[in-house]
Protein backbone atom coordinates (compact mmCIF):
# COMPACT_ATOMS: atom_id res chain seq x y z
CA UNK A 1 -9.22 -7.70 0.61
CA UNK A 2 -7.09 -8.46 3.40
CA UNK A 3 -5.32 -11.18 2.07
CA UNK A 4 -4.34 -9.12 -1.01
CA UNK A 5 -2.59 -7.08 0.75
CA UNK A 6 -0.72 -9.02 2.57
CA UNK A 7 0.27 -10.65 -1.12
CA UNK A 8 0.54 -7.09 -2.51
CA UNK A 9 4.08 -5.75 -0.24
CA UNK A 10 6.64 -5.61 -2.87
CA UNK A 11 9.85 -4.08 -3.62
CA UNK A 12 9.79 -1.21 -5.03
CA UNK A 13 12.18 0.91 -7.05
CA UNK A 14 11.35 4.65 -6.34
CA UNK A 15 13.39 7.69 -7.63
CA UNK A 16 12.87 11.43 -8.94
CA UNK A 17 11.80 11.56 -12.46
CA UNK A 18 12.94 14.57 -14.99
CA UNK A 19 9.52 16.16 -14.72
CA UNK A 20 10.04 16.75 -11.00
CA UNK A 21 7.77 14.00 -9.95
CA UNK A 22 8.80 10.96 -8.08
CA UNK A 23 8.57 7.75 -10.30
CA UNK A 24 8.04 4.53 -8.87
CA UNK A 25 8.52 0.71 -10.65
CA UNK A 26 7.82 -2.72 -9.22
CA UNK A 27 10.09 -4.99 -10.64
CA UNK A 28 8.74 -7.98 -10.18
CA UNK A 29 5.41 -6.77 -11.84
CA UNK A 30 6.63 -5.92 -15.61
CA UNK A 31 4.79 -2.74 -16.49
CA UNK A 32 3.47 -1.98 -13.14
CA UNK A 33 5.02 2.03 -12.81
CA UNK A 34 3.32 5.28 -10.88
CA UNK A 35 4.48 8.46 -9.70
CA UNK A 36 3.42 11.33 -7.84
CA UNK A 37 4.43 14.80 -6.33
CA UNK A 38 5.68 13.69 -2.91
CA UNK A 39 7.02 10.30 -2.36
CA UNK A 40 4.53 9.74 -0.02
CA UNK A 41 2.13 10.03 -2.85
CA UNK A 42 3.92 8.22 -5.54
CA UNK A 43 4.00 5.31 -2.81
CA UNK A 44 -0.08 5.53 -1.93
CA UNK A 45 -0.10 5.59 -6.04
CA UNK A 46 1.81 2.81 -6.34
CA UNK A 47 0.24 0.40 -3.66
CA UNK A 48 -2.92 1.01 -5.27
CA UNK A 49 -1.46 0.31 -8.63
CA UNK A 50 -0.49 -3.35 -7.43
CA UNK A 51 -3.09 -3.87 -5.78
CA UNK A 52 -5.27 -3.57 -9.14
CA UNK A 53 -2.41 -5.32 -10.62
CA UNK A 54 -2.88 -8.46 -8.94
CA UNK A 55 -6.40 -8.37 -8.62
CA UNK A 56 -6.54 -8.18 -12.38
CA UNK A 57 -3.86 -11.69 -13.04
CA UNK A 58 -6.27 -13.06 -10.73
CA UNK A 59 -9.60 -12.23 -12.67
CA UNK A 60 -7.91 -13.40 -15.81
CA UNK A 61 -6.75 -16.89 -13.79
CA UNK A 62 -2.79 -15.98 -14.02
CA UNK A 63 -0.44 -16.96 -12.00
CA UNK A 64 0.83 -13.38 -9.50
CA UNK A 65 4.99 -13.25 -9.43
CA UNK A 66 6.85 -13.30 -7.18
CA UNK A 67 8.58 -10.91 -5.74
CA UNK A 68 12.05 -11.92 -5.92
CA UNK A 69 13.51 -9.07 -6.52
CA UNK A 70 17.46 -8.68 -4.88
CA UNK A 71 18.66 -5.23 -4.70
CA UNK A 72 22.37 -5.36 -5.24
CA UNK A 73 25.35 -2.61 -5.14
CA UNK A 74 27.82 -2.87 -8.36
């Protein structure tokens, strides 16, 4: 379990959602989206949603992304 961790840190896009809740989205895992009523929470929600994620691609024998994600100002 340790090592999937270590494999699971990714960026993160995290931001208030209409409902009030904060909504958080890892880019370089397409569909891979939480929230929760504290970021502190959506983030706990989130790292256990990748987690899962990955653990899942690697059940099925896929390949995990990489996080290559480049957060740039326009």
């Amino acid at each position: 379990m340790a090592k999937l961790q270590a494999e699971s840190k990714r960026k993160v896009l995290l931001y208030p959602g209409e409902d009030g809740y904060f909504v958080v989205e890892v880019p370089s895992l397409p569909g891979c989206i939480s929230q929760g009523k504290t970021r502190e929470e959506a983030v706990a929600n989130i790292e256990e949603a990748i987690a899962l994620y990955i653990e899942v691609l690697q059940e099925r024998g896929e390949s995990v992304p990489e996080d290559r994600v480049e957060v740039v100002l326009v």
